[in-house]
C-alpha atoms as a PDB file:
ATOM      1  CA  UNK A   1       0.000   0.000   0.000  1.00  0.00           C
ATOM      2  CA  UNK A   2       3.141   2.490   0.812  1.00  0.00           C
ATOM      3  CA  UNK A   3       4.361   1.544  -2.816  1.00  0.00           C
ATOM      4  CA  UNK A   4       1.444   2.541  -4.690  1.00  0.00           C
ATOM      5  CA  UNK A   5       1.073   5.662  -2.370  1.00  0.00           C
ATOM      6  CA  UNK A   6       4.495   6.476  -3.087  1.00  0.00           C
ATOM      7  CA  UNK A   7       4.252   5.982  -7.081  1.00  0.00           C
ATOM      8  CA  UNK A   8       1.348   7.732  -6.986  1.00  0.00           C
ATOM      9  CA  UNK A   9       2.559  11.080  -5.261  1.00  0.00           C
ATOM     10  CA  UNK A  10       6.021  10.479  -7.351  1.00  0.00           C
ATOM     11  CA  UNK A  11       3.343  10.802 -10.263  1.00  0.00           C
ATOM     12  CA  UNK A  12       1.578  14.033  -8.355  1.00  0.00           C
ATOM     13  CA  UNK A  13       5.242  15.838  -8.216  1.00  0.00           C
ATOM     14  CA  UNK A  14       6.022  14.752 -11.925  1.00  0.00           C
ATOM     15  CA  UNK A  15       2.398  15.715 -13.056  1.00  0.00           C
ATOM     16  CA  UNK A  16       2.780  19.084 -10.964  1.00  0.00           C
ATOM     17  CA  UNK A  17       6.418  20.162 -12.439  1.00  0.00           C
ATOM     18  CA  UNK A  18       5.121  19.475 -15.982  1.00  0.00           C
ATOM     19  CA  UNK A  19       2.127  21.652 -15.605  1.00  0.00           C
ATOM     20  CA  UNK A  20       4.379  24.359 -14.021  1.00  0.00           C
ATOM     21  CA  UNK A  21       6.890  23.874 -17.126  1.00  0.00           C
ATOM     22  CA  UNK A  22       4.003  24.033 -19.815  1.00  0.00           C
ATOM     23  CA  UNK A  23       2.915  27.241 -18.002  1.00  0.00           C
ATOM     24  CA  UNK A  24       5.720  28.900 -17.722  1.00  0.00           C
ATOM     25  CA  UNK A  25       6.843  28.072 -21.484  1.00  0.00           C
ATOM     26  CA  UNK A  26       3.401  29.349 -22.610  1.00  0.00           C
ATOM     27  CA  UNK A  27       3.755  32.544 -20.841  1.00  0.00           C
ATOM     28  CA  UNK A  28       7.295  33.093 -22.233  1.00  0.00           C
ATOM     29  CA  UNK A  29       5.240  32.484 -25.629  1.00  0.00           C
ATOM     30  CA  UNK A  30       2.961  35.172 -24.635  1.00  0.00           C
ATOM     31  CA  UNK A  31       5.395  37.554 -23.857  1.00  0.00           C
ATOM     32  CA  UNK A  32       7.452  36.734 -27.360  1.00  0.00           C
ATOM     33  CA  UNK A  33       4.360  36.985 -29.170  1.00  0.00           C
ATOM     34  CA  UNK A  34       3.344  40.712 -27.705  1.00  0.00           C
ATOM     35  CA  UNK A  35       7.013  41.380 -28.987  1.00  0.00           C
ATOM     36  CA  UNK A  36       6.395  40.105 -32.231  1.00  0.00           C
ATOM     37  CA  UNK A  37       9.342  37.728 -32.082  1.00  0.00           C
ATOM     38  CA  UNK A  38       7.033  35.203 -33.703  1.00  0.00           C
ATOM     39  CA  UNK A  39       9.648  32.474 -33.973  1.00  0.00           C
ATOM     40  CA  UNK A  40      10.712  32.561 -30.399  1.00  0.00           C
ATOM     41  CA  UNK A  41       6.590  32.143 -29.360  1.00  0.00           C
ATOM     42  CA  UNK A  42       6.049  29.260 -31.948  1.00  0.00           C
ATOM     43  CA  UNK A  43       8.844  28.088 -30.605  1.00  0.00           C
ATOM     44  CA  UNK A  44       7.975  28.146 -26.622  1.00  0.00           C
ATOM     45  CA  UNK A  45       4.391  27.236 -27.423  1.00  0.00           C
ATOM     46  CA  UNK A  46       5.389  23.863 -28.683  1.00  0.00           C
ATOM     47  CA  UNK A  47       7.587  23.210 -25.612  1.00  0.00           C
ATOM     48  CA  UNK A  48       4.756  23.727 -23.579  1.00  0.00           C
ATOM     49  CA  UNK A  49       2.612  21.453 -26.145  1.00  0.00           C
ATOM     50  CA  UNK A  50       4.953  18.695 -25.630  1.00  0.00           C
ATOM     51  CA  UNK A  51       4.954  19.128 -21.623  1.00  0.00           C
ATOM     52  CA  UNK A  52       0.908  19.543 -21.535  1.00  0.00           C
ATOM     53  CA  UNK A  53       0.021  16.250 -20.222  1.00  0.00           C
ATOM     54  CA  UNK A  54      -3.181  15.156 -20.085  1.00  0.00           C
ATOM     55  CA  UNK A  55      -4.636  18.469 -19.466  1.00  0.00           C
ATOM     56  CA  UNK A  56      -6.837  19.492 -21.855  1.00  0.00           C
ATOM     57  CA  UNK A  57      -4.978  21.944 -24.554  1.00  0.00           C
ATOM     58  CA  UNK A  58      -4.853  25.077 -24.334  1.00  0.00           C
ATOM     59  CA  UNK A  59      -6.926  26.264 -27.508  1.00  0.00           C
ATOM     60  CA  UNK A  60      -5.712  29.959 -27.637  1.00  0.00           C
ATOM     61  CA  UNK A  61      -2.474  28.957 -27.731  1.00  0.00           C
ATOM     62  CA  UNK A  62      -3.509  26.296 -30.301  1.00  0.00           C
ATOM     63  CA  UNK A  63      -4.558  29.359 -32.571  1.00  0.00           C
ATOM     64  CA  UNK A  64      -1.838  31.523 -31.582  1.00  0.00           C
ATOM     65  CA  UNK A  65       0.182  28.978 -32.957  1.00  0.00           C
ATOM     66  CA  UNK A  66      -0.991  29.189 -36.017  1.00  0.00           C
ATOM     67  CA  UNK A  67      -0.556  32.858 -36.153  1.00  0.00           C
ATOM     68  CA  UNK A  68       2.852  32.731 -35.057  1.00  0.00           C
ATOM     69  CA  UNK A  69       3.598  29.552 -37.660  1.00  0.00           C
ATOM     70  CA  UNK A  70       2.055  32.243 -40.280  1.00  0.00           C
ATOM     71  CA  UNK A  71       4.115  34.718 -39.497  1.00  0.00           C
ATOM     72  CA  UNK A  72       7.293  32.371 -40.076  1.00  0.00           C
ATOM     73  CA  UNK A  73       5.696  31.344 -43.079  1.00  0.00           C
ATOM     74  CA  UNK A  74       4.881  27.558 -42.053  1.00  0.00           C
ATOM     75  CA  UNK A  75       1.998  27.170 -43.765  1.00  0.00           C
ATOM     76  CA  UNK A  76       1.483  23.412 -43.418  1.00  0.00           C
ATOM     77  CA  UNK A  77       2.256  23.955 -39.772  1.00  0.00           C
ATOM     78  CA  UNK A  78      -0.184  26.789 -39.870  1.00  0.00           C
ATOM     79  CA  UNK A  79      -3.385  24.745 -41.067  1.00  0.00           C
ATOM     80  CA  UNK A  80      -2.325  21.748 -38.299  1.00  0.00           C
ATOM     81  CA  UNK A  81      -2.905  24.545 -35.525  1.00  0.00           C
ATOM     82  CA  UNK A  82      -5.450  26.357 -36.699  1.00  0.00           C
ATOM     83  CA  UNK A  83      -7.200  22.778 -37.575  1.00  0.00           C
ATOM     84  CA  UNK A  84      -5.998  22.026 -33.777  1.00  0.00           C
ATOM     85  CA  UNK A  85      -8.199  25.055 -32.656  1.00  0.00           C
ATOM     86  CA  UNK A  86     -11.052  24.771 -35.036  1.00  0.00           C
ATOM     87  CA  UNK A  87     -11.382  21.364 -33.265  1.00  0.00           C
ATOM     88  CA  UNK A  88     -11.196  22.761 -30.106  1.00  0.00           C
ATOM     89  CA  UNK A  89     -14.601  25.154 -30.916  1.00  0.00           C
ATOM     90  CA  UNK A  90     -11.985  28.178 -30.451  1.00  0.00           C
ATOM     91  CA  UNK A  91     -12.731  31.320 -32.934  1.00  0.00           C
ATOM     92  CA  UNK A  92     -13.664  27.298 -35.409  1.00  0.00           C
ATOM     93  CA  UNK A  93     -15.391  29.444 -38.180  1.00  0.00           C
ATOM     94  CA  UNK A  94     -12.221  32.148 -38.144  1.00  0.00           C
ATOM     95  CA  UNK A  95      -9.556  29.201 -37.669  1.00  0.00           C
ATOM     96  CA  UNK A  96     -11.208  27.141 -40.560  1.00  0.00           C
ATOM     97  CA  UNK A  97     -11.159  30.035 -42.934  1.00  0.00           C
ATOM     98  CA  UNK A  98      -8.089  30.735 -42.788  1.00  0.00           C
ATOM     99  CA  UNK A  99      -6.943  27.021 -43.910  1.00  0.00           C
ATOM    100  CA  UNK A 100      -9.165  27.332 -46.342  1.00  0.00           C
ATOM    101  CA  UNK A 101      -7.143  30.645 -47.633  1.00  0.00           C
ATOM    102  CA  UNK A 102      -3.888  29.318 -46.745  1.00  0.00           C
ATOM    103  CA  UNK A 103      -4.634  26.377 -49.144  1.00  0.00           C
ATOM    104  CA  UNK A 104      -5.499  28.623 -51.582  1.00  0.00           C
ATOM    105  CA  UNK A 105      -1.810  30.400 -50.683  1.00  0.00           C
ATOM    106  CA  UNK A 106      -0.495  27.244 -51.787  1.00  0.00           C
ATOM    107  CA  UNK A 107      -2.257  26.339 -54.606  1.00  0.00           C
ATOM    108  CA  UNK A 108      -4.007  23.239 -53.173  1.00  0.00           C
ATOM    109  CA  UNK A 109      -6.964  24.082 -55.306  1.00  0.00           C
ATOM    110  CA  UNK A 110      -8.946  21.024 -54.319  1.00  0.00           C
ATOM    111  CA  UNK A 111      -7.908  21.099 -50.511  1.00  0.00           C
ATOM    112  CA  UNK A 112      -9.063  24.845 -50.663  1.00  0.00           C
ATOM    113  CA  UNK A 113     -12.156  23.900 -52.699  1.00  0.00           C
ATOM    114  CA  UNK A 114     -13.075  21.194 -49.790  1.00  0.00           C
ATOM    115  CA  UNK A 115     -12.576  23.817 -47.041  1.00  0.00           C
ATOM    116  CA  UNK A 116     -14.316  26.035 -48.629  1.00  0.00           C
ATOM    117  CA  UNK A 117     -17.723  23.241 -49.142  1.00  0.00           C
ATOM    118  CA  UNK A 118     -17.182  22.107 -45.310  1.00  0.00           C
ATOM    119  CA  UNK A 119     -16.787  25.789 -44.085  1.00  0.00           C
ATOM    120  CA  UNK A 120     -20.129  27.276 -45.650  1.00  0.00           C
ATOM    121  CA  UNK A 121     -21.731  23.690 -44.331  1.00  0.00           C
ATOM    122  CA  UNK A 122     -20.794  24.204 -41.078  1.00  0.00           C
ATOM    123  CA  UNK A 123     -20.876  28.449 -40.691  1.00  0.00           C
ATOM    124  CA  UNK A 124     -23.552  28.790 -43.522  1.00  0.00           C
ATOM    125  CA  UNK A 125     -24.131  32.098 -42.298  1.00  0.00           C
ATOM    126  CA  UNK A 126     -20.256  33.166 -41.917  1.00  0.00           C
ATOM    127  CA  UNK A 127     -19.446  36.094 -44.331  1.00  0.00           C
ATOM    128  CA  UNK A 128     -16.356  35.266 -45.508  1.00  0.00           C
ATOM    129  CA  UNK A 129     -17.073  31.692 -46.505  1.00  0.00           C
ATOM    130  CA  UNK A 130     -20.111  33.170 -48.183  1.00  0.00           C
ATOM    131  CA  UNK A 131     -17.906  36.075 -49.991  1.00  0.00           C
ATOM    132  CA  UNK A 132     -15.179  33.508 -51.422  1.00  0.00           C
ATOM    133  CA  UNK A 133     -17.440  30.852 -52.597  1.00  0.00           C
ATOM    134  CA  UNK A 134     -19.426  33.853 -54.295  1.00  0.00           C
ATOM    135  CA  UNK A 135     -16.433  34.940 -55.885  1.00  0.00           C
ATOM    136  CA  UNK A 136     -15.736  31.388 -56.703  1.00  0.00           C
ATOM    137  CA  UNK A 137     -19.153  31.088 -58.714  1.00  0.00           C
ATOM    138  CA  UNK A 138     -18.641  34.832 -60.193  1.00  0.00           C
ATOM    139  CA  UNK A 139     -15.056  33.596 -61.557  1.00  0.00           C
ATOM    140  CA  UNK A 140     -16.573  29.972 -62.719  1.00  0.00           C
ATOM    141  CA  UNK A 141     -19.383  32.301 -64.913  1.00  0.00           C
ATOM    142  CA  UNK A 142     -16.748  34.754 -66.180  1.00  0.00           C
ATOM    143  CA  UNK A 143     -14.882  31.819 -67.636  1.00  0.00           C
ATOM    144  CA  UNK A 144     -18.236  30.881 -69.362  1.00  0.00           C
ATOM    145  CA  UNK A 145     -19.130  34.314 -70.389  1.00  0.00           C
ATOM    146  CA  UNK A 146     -15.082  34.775 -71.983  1.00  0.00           C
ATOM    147  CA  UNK A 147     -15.713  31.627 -72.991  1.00  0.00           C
ATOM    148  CA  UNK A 148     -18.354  32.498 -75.144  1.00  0.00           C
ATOM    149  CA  UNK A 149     -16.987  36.017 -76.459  1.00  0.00           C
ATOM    150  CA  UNK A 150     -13.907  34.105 -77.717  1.00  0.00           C
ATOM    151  CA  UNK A 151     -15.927  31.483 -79.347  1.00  0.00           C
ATOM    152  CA  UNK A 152     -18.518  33.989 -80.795  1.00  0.00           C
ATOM    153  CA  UNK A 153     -15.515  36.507 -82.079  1.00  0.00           C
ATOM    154  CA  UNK A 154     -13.792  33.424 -84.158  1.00  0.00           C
ATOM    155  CA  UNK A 155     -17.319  32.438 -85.668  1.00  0.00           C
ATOM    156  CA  UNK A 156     -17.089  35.893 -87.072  1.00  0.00           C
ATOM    157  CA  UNK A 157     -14.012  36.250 -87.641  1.00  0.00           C
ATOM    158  CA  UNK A 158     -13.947  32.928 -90.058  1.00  0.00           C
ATOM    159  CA  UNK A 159     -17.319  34.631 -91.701  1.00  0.00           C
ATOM    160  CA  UNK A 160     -15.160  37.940 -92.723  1.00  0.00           C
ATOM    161  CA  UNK A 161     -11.865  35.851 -93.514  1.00  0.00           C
ATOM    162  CA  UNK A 162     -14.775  34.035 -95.940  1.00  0.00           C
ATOM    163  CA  UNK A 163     -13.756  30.401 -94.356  1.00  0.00           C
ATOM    164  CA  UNK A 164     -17.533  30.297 -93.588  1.00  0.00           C
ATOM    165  CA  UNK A 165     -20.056  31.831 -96.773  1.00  0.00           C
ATOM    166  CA  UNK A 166     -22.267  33.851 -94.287  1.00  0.00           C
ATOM    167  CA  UNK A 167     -24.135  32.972 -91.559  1.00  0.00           C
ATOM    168  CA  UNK A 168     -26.120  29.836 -92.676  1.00  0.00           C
ATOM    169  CA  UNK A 169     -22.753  28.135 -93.000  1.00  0.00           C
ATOM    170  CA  UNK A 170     -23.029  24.496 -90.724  1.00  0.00           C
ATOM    171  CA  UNK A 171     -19.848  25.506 -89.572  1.00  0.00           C
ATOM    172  CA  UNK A 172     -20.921  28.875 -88.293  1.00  0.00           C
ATOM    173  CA  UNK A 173     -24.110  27.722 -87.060  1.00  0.00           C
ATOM    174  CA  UNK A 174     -21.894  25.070 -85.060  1.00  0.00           C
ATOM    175  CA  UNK A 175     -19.706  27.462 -83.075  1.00  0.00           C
ATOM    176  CA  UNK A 176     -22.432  29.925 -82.431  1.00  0.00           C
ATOM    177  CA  UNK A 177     -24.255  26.797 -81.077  1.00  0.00           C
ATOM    178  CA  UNK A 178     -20.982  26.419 -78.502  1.00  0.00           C
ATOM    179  CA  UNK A 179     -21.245  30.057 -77.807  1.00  0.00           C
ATOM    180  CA  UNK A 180     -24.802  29.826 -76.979  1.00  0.00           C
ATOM    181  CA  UNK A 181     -24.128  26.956 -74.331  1.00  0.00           C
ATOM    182  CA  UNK A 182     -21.413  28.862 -72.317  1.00  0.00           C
ATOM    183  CA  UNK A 183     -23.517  31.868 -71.971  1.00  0.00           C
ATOM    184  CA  UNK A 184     -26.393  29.563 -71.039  1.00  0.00           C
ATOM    185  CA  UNK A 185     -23.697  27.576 -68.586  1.00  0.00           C
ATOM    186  CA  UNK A 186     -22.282  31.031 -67.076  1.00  0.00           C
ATOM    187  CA  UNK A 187     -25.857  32.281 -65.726  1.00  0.00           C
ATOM    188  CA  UNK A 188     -26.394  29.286 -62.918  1.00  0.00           C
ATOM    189  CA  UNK A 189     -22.758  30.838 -61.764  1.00  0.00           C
ATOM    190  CA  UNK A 190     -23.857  34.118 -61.570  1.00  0.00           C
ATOM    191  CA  UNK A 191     -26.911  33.229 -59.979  1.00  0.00           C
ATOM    192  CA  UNK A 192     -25.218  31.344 -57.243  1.00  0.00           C
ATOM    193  CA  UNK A 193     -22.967  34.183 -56.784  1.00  0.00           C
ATOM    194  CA  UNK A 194     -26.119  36.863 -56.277  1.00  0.00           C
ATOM    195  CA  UNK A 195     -27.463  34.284 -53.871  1.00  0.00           C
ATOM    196  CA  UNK A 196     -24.467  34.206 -51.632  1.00  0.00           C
ATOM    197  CA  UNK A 197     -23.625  38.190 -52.354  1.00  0.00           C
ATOM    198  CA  UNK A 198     -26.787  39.926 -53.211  1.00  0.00           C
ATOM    199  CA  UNK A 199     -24.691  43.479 -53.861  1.00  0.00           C
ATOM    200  CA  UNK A 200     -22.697  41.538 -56.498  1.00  0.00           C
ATOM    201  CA  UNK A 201     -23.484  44.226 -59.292  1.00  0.00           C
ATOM    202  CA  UNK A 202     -20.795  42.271 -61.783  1.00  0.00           C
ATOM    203  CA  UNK A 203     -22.522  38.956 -61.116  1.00  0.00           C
ATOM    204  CA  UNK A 204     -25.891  40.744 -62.282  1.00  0.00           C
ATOM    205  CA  UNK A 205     -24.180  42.851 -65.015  1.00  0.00           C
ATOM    206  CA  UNK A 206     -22.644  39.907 -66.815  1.00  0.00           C
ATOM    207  CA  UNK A 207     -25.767  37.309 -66.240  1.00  0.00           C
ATOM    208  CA  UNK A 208     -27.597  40.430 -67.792  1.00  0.00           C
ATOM    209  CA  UNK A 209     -25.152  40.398 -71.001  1.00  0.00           C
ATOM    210  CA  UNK A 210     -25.230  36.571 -71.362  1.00  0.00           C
ATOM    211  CA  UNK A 211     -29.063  36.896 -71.800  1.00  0.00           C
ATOM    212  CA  UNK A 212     -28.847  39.223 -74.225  1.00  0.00           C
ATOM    213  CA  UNK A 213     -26.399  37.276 -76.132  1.00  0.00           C
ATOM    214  CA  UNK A 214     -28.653  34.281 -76.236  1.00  0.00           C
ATOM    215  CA  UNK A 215     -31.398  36.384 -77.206  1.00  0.00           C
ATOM    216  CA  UNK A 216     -28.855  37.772 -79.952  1.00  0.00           C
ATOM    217  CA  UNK A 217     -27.934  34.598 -80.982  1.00  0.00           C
END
């Protein structure tokens, strides 16, 4: 009975000097943080992340982490922390955007694309995920809508270089056909874009002009 009493306050004095390390290693991450020294604090915050023990973790330091790992510019160490304190319910909408825009830093298209889908599922109402997915859809309908100019221009073109007779030409009728679709193809963008952003003014402009296009056409 003395034994296990023993291992178990020997346990009590280890458990009690870790805690005081992790705190006092966090605070010197504080302080280097308030000093900007962002290396030193990512530094001193992962000491103390190490030394935690079975505490539950601190989640500002979780997301200061990722600040600080920002700052250095560790991105992939950035999205691990600010995943860490998204997980944690700490500032989760604010932490999960910005792995969504640091993937998009990287040009991890379809990891940014996925944050992007989870973040506006889980913070529907969350302006920013709403603003970048409707400038997501404004950009997939402007590829439409230059994708249609382009295709409409050549048509033309070929009539006046005389590689088509006039405008009954198959061939003419054919790419003005493809024209037709992306303008048709750019308006669910645009309208998806409105939805999230009613103010977009472009996003109504341009599903305006694809409209009149088709009509046009």
């Amino acid at each position: 009975m003395k034994k296990v009493a023993l291992i178990l306050f020997v346990s009590f004095c280890f458990g009690t000097l870790f805690a005081q390390e992790s705190i006092k290693l966090q605070n010197a991450g504080n302080d280097a943080l308030n000093a900007k020294d962002y290396a030193t604090a990512l530094s001193n915050y992962e000491k103390a992340l190490a030394v935690w023990g079975t505490a539950p973790q601190d989640s500002v330091m979780l997301y200061n982490c990722g600040y600080c790992a920002i700052q250095v510019k560790d991105y992939d160490k950035a999205i691990k922390y600010y995943n860490l304190a998204a997980a944690h319910n700490y500032k989760a909408a604010d932490a999960s955007f910005k792995v969504a825009v640091l993937y998009k830093f990287q040009k991890n298209n379809e990891a940014y694309l996925k944050a992007i889908n989870e973040g506006i599922a889980k913070y529907p109402d969350n302006t920013n995920f709403k603003g970048e997915l409707s400038k997501n859809f404004l950009l997939e309908g402007v590829g439409h809508y230059n994708g249609g100019n382009s295709l409409l221009k050549a048509a033309i073109d070929k009539v006046n270089a005389k590689k088509y007779k006039d405008a009954n030409d198959p061939g003419y009728k054919a790419e003005i056909a493809k024209a037709k679709k992306e303008f048709s193809d750019a308006i669910p963008s645009f309208d998806k874009a409105m939805e999230l952003n009613p103010a977009d003014t472009k996003a109504r402009d341009l599903k305006a002009a694809c409209e009149k296009q088709i009509k046009a056409l």
